[in-house]
N, C-alpha and C. Protein backbone atom coordinates (compact mmCIF):
# COMPACT_ATOMS: atom_id res chain seq x y z
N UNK A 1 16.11 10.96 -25.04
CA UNK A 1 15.02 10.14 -24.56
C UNK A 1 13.85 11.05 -24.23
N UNK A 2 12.64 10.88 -24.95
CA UNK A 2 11.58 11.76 -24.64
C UNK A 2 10.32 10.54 -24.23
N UNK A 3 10.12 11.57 -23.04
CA UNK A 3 8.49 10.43 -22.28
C UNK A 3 7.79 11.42 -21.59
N UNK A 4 6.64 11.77 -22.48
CA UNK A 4 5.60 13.00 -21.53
C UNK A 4 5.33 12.29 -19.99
N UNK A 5 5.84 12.66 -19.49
CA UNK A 5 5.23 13.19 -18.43
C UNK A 5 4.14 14.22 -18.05
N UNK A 6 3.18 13.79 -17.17
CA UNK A 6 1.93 13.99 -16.84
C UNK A 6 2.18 15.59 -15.78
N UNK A 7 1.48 16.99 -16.38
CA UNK A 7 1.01 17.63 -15.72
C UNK A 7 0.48 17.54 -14.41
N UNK A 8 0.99 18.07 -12.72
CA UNK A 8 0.54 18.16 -11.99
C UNK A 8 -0.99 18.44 -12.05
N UNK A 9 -0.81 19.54 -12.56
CA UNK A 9 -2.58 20.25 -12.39
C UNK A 9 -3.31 19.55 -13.69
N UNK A 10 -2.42 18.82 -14.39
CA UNK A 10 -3.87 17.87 -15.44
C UNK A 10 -4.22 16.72 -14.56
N UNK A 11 -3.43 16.31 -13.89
CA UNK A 11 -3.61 15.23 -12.88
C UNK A 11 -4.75 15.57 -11.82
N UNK A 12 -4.36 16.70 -11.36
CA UNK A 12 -5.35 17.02 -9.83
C UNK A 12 -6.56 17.41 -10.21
N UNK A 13 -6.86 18.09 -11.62
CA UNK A 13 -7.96 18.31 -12.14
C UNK A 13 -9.30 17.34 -12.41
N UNK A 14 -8.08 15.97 -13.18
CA UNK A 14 -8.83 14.64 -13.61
C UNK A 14 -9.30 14.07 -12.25
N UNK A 15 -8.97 14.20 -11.30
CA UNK A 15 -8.64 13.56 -9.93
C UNK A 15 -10.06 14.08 -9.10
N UNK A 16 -10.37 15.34 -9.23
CA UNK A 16 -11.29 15.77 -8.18
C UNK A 16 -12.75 15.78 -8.15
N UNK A 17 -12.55 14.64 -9.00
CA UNK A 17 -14.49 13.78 -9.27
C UNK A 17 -14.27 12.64 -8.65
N UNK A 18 -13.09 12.09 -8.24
CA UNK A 18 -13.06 10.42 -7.50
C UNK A 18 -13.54 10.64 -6.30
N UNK A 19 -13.98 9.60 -6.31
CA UNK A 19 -14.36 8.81 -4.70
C UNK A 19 -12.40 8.62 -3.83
N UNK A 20 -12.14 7.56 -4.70
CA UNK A 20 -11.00 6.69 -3.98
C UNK A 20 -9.44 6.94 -4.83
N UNK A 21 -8.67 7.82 -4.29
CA UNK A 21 -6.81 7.95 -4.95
C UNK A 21 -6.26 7.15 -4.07
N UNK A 22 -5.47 6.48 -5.14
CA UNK A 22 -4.24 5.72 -4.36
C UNK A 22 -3.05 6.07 -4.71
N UNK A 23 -1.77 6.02 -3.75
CA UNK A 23 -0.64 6.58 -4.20
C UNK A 23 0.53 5.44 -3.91
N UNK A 24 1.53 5.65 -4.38
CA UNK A 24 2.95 4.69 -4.25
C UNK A 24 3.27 5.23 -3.46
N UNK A 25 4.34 4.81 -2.21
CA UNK A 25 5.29 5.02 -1.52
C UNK A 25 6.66 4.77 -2.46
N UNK A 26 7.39 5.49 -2.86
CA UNK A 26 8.14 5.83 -3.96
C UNK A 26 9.76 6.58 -3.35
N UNK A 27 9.79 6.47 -2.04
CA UNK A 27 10.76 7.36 -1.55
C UNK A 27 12.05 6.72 -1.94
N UNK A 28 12.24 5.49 -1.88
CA UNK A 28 13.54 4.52 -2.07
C UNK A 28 13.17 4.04 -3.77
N UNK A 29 12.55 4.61 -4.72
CA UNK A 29 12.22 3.23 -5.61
C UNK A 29 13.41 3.72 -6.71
N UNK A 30 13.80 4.91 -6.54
CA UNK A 30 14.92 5.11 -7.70
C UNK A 30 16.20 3.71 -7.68
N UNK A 31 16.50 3.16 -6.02
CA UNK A 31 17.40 2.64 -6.19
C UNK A 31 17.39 1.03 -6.57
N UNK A 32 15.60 0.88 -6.62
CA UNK A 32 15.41 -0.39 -7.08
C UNK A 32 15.71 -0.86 -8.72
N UNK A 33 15.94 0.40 -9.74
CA UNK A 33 15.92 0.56 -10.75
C UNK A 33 17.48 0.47 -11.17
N UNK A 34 18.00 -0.09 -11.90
CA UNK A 34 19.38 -1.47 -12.19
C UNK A 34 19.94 -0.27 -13.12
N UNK A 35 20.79 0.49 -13.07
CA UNK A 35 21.74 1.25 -14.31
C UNK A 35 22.04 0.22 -15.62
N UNK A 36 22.07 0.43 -16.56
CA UNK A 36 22.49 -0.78 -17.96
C UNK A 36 24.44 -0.07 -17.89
N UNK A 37 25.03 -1.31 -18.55
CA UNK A 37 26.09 -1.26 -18.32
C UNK A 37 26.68 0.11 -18.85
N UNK A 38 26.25 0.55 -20.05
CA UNK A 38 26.42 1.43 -20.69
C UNK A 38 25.96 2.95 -20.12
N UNK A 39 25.25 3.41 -19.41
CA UNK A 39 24.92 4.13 -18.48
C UNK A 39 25.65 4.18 -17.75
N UNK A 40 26.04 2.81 -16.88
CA UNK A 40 27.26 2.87 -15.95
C UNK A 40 27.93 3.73 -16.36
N UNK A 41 28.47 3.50 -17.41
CA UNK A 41 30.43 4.33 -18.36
C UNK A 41 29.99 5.80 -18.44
N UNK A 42 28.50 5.89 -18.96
CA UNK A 42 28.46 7.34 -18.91
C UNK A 42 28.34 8.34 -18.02
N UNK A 43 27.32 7.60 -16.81
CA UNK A 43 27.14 8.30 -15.89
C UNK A 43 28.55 8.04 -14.52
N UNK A 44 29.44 7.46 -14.89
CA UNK A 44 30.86 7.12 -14.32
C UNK A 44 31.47 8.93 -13.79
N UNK A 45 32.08 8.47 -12.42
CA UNK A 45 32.47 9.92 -11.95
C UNK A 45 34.13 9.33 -11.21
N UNK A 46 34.49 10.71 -11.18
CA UNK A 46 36.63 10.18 -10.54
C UNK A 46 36.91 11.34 -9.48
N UNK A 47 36.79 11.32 -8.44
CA UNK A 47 37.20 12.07 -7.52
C UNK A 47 38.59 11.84 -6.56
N UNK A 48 39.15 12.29 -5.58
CA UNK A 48 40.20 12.01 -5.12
C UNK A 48 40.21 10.50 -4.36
N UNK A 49 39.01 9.86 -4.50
CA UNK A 49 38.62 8.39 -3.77
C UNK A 49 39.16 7.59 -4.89
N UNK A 50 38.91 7.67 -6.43
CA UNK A 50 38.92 6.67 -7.25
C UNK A 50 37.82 7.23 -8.53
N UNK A 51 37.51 5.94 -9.09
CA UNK A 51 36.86 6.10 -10.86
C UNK A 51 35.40 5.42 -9.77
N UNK A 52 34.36 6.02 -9.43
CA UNK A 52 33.07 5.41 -9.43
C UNK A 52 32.06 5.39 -10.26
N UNK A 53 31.40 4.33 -10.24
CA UNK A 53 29.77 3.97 -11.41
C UNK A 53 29.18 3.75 -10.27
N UNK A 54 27.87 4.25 -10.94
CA UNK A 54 26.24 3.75 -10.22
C UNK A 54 25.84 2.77 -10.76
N UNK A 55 25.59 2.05 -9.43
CA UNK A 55 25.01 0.91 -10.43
C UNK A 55 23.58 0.89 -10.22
N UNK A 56 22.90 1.63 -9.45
CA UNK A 56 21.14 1.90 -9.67
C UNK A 56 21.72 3.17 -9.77
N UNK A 57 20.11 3.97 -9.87
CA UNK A 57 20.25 5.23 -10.49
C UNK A 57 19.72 5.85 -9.09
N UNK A 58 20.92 7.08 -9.54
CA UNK A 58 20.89 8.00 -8.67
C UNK A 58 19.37 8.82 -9.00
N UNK A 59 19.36 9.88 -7.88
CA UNK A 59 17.95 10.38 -7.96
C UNK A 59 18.53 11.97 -8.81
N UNK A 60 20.03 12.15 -8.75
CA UNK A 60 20.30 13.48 -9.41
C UNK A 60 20.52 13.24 -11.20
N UNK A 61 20.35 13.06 -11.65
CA UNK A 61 20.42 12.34 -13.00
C UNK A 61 19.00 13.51 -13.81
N UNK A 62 19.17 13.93 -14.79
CA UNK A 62 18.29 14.64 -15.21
C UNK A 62 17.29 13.90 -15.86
N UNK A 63 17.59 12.88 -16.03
CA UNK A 63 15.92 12.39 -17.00
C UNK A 63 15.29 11.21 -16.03
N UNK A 64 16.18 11.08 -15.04
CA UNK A 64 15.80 10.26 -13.78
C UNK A 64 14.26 9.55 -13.37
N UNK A 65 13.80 11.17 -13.54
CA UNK A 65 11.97 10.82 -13.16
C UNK A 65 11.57 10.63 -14.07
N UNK A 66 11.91 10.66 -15.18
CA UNK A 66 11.06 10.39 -16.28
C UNK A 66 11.08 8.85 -16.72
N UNK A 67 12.50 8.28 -16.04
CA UNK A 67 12.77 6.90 -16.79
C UNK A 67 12.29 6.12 -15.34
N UNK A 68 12.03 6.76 -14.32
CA UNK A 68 11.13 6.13 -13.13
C UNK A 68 9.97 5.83 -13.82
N UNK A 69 9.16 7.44 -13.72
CA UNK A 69 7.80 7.07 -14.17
C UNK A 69 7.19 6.45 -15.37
N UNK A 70 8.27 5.79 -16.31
CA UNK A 70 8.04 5.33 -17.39
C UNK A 70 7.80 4.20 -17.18
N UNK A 71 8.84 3.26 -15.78
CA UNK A 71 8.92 2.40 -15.54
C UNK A 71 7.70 1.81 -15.05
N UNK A 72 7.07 2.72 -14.02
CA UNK A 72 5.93 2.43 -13.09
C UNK A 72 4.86 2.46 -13.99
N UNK A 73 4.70 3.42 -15.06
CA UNK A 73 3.75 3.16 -15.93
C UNK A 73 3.60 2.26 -16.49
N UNK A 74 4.69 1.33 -16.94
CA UNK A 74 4.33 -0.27 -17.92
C UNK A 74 3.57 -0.97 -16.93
N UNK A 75 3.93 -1.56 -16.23
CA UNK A 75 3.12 -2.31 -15.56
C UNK A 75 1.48 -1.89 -15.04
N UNK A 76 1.56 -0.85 -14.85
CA UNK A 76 0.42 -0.36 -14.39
C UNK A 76 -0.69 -0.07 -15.28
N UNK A 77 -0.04 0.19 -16.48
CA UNK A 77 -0.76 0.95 -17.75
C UNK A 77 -2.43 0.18 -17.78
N UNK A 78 -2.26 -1.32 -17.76
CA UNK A 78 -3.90 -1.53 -17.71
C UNK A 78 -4.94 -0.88 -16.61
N UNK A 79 -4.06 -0.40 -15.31
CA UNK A 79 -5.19 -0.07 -14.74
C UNK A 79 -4.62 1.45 -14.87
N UNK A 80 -3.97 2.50 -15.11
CA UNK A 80 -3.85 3.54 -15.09
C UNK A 80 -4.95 4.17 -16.49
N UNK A 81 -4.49 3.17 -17.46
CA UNK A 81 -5.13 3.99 -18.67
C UNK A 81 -6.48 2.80 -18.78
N UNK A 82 -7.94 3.53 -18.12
CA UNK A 82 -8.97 2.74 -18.64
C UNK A 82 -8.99 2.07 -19.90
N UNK A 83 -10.27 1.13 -20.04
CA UNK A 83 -10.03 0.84 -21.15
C UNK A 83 -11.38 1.97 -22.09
N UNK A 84 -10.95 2.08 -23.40
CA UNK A 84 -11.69 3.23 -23.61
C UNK A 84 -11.01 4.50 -23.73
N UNK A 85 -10.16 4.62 -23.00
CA UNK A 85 -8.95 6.33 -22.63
C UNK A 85 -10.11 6.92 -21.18
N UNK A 86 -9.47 8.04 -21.29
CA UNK A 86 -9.72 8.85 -20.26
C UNK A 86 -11.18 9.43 -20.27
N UNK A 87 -11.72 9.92 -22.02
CA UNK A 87 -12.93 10.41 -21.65
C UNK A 87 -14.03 9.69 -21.68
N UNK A 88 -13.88 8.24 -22.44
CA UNK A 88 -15.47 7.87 -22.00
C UNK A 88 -15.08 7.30 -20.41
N UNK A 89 -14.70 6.85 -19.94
CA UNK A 89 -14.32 6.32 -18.10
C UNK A 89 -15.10 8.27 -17.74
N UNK A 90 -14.50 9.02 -18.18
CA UNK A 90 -14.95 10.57 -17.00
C UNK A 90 -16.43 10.34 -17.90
N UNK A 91 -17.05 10.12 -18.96
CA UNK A 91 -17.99 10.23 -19.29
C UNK A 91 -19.34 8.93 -18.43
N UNK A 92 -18.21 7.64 -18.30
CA UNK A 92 -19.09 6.56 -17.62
C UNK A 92 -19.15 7.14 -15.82
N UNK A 93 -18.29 8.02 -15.20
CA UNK A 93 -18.56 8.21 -14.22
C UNK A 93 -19.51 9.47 -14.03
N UNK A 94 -19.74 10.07 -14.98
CA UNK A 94 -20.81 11.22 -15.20
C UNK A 94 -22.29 10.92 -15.52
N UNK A 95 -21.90 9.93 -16.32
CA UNK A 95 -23.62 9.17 -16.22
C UNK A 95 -24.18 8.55 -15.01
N UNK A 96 -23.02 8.15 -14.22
CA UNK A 96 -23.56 7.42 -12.89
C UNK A 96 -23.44 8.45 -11.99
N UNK A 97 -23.10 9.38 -12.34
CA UNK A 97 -23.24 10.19 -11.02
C UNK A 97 -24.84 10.81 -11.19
N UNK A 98 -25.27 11.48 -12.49
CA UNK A 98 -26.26 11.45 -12.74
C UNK A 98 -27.51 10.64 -12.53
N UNK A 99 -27.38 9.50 -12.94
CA UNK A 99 -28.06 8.26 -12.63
C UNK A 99 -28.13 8.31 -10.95
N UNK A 100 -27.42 8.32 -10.16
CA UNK A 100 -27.71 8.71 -8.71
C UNK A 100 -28.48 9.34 -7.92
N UNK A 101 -27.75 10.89 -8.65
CA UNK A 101 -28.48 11.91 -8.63
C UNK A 101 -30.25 12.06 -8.97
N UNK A 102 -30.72 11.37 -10.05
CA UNK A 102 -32.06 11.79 -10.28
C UNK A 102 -32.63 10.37 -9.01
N UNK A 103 -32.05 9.06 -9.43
CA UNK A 103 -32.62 7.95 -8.49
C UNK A 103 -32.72 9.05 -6.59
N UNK A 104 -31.83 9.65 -6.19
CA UNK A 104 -31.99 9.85 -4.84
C UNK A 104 -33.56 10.81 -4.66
N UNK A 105 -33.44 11.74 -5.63
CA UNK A 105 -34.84 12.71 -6.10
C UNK A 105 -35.85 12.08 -6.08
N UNK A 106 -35.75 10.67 -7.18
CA UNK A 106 -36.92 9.85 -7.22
C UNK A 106 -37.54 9.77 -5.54
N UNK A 107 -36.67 9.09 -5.10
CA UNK A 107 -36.55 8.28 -3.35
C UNK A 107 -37.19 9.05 -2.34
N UNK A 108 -36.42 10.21 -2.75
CA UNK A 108 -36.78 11.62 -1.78
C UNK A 108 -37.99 12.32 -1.96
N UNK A 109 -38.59 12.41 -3.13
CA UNK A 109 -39.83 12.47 -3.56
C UNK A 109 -41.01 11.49 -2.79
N UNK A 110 -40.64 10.04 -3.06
CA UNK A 110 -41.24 9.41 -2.64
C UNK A 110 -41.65 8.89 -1.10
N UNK A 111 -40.60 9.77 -0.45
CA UNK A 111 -40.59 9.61 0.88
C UNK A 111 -39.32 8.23 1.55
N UNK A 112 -38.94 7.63 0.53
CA UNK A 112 -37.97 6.60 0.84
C UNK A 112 -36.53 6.75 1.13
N UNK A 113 -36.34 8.09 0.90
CA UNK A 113 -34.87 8.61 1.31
C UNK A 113 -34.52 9.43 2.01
N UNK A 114 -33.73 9.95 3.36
CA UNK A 114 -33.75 11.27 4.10
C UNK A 114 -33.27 12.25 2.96
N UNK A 115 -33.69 13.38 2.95
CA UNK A 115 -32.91 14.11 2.21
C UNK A 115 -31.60 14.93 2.76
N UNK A 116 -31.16 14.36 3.96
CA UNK A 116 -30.15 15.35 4.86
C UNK A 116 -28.96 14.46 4.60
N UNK A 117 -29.04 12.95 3.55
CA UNK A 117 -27.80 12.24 3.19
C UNK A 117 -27.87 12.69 1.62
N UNK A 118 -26.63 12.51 1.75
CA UNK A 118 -25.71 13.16 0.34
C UNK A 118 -25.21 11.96 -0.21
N UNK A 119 -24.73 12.41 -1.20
CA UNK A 119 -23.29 11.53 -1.87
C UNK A 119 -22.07 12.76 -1.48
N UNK A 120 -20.95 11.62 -1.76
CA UNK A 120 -19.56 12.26 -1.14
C UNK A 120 -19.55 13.49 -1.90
N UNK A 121 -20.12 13.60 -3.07
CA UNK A 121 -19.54 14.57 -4.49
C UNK A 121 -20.69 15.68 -3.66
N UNK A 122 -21.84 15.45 -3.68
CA UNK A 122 -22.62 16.83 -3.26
C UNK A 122 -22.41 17.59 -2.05
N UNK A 123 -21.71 16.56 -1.27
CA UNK A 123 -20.98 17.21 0.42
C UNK A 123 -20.39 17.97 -0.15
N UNK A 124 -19.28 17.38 -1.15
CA UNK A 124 -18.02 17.93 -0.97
C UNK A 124 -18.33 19.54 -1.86
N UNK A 125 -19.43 19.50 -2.68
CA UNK A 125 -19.83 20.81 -3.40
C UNK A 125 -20.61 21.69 -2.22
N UNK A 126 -21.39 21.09 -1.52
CA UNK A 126 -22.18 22.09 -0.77
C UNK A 126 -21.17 22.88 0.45
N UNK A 127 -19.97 22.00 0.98
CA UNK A 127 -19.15 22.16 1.48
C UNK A 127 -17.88 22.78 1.08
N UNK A 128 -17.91 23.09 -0.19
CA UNK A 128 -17.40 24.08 -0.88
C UNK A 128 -17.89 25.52 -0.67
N UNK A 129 -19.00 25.93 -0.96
CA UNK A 129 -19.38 26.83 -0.64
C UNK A 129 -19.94 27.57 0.23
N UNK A 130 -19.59 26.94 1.58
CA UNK A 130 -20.03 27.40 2.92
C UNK A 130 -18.45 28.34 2.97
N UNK A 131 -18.78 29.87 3.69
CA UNK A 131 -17.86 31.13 3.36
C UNK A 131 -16.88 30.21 4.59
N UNK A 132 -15.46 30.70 4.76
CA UNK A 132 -14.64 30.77 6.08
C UNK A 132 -14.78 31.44 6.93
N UNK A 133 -14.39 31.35 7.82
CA UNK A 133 -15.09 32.08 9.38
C UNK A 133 -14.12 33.57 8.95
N UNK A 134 -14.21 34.25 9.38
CA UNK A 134 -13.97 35.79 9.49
C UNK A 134 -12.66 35.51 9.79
N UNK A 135 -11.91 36.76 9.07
CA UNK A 135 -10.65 36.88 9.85
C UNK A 135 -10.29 37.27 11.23
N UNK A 136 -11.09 37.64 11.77
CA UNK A 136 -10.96 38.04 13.52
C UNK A 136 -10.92 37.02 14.24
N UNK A 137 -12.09 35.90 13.38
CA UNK A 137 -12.48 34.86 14.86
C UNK A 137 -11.49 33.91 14.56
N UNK A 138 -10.75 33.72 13.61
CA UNK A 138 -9.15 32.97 12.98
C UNK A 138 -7.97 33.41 14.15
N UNK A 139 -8.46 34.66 14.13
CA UNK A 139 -7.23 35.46 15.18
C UNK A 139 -7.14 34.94 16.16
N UNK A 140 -8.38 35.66 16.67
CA UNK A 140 -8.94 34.90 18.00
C UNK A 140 -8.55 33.26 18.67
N UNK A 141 -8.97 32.67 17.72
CA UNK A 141 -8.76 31.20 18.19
C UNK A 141 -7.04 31.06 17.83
N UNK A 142 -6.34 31.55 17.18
CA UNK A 142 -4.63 31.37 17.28
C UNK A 142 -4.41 31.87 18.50
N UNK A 143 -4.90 32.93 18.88
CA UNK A 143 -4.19 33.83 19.92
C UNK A 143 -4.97 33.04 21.18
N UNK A 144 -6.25 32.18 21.37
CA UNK A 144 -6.00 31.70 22.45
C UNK A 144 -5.82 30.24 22.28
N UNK A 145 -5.42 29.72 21.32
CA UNK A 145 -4.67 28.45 21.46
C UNK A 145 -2.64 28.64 21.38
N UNK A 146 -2.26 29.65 21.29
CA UNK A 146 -0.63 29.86 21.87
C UNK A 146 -0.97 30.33 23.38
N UNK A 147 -1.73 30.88 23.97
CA UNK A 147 -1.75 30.83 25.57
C UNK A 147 -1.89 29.65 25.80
């Protein structure tokens, strides 16, 4: 059974132009997922208790996550996979970020906008590149927040 599964870091990469991530609570969902009878027989185990089957799927099973996330993907697929694919959606959110971008200039030019408000994306860049405080004054504040 082969089902790509999605790269962490292709994920977090695509991810760090959004505004808004949402995530599943997923901790129990392996056992919502029904074993087929035939799975049962295979994945069947005999210890000094008796002959046991799973009848949902265990989380130790090697292709486990993959036949999870395959699962969660059908249903979801209209809103996971834009319509279009992936690059015109990163291309329609690049034009509007643009489109923003020159409209706030316009504004700010014109006197109709403070220029000390941002969008989330230019915080989060300008706020990128403000340095970290020194390693001393890091010290400092550990050593007097354990007193």
């Amino acid at each position: 059974m082969a089902y790509a599964m999605p790269l962490v870091d292709d994920s977090l990469t695509g991810m760090e132009r959004y505004l808004w991530l949402g995530s599943l609570d997923t901790a129990s969902g392996f056992w919502a997922i029904l074993m087929t009878r035939r799975a049962r027989q295979i994945w069947a185990f005999v210890c000094a208790l008796g002959h046991f089957e799973w009848l949902r799927m265990p989380f130790g099973l090697k292709n486990a996550h993959m036949i999870y996330q395959r699962i969660i993907d059908n249903p979801l697929w209209e809103y996971v996979q834009p319509k279009g694919g992936w690059e015109s959606f990163d291309q329609r959110m690049m034009n509007t970020e643009e489109e923003s971008s020159t409209r706030r200039k316009v504004l700010t030019e014109l006197g109709d906008l403070q220029p000390s408000r941002l969008t989330k994306f230019e915080a989060d860049r300008r706020a990128q590149t403000k340095s970290d405080p020194s390693p001393s004054a890091c010290q400092r504040a550990q050593w007097r927040h354990v007193r």
